[in-house]
Protein backbone atom coordinates (compact mmCIF):
# COMPACT_ATOMS: atom_id res chain seq x y z
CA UNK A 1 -2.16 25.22 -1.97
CA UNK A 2 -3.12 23.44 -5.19
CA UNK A 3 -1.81 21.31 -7.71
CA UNK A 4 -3.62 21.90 -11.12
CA UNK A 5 -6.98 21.94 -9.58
CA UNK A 6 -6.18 19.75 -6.76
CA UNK A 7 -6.08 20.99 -3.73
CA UNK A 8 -3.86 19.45 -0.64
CA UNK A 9 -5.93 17.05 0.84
CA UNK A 10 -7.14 15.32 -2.72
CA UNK A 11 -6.34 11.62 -2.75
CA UNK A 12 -6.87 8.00 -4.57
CA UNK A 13 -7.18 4.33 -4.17
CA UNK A 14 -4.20 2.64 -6.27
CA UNK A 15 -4.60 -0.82 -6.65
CA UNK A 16 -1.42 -2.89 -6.74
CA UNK A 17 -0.65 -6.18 -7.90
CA UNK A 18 2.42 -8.13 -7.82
CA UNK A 19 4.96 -6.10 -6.26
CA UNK A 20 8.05 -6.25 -5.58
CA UNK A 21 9.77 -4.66 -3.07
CA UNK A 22 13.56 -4.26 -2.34
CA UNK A 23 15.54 -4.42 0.03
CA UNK A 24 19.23 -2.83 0.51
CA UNK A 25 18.90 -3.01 -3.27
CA UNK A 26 17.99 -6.28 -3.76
CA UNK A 27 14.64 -7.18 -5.20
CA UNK A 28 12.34 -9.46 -2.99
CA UNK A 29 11.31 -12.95 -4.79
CA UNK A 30 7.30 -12.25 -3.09
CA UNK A 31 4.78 -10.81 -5.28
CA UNK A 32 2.44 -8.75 -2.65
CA UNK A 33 -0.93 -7.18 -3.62
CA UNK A 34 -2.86 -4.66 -2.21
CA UNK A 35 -4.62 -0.84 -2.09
CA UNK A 36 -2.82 2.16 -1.14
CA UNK A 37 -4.00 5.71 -0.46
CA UNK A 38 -2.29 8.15 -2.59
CA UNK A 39 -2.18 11.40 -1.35
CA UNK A 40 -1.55 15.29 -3.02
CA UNK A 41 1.81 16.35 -1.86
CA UNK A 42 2.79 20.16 -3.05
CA UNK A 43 6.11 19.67 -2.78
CA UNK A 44 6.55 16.97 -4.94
CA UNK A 45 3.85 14.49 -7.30
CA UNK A 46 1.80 12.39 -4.76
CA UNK A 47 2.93 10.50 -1.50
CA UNK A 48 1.45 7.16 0.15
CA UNK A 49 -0.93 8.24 2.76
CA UNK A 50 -1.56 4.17 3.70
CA UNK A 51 -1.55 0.77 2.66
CA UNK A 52 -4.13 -1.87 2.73
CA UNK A 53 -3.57 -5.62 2.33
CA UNK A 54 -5.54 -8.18 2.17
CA UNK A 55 -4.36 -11.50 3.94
CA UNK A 56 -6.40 -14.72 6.27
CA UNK A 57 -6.29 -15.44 9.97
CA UNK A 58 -7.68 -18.69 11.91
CA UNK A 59 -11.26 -18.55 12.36
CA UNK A 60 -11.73 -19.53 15.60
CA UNK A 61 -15.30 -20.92 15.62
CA UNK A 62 -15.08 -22.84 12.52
CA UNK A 63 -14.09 -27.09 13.12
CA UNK A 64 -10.74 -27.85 12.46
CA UNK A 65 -9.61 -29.77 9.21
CA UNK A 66 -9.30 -33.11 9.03
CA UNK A 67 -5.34 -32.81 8.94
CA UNK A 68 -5.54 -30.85 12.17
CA UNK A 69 -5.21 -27.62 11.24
CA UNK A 70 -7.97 -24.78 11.33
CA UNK A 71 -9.61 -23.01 8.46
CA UNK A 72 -8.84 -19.31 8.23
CA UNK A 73 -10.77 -16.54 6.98
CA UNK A 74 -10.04 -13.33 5.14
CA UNK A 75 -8.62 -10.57 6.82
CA UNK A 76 -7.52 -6.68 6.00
CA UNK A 77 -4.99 -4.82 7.77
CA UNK A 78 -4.41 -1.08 6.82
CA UNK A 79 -1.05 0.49 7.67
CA UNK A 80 -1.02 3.89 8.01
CA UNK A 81 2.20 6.11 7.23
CA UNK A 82 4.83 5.71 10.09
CA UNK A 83 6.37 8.19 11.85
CA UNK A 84 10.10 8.67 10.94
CA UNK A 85 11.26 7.32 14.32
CA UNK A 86 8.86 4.08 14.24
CA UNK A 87 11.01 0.79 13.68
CA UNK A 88 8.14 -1.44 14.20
CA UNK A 89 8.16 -4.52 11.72
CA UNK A 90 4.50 -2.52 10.63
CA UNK A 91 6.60 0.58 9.44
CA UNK A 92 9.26 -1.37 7.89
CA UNK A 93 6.61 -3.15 5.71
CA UNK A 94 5.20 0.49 4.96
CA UNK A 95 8.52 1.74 3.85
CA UNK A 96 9.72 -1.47 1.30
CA UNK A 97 5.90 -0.89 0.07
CA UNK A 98 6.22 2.60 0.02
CA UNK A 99 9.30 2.54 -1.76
CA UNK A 100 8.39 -0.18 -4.52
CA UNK A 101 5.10 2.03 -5.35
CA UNK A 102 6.91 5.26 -5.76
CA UNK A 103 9.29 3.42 -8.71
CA UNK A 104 5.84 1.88 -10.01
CA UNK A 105 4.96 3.17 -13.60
CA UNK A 106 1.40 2.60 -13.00
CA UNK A 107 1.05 4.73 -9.73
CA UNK A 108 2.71 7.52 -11.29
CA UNK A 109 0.51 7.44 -14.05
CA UNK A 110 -2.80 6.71 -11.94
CA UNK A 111 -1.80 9.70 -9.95
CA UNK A 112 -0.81 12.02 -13.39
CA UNK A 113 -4.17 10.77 -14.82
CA UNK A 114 -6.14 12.21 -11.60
CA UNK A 115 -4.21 15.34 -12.11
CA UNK A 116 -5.07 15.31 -15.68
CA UNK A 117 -8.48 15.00 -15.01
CA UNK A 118 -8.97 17.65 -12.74
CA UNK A 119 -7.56 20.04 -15.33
């Protein structure tokens, strides 16, 4: 099936920045950055395939600081969509993400641009 002249498996990168996801209805005070995969959905606009953020952990090889502590480097970690029985903390991440980017102006309009484009 195809949307405009998309077909099924069309998708983009959405960059992110600063948002904010809720919780029970309330709002979370964290900004959170990051890249996720939007994917064509024929039954509705677009959905998120996966999410990638960007984050540190310790690098083990490097000499630790001189207040004890060791230096950390950069790190991604890519969460895919969870299955609808997954309660991981991973999935629940996915889900306040995935929420927070579907009420996102900008993703809807990064995803109507690509289908404007295709036209």
């Amino acid at each position: 099936m195809m949307m405009g002249n998309l077909c099924d498996q069309h998708s983009i990168e959405f960059e992110f920045k600063e948002l904010q996801p809720s919780v029970g209805g309330v709002r979370l005070d964290i900004y959170i950055s990051g890249v996720a995969e939007l994917a064509a959905d024929p039954g509705y606009q677009f959905y998120v395939k996966s999410i990638r953020l960007d984050g540190t952990t310790p690098d083990k090889f490097a000499r630790p600081t001189l207040f004890g502590g060791r230096p950390r480097k950069a790190a991604i970690t890519i969460i895919n969509k969870p299955a609808k029985d997954d309660t991981s903390l991973e999935a629940q991440i996915f889900r306040w993400l995935e929420s927070a980017i579907y009420d996102d102006e900008l993703a809807l309009r990064a995803w109507s641009s690509e289908i404007e484009a295709a036209a």
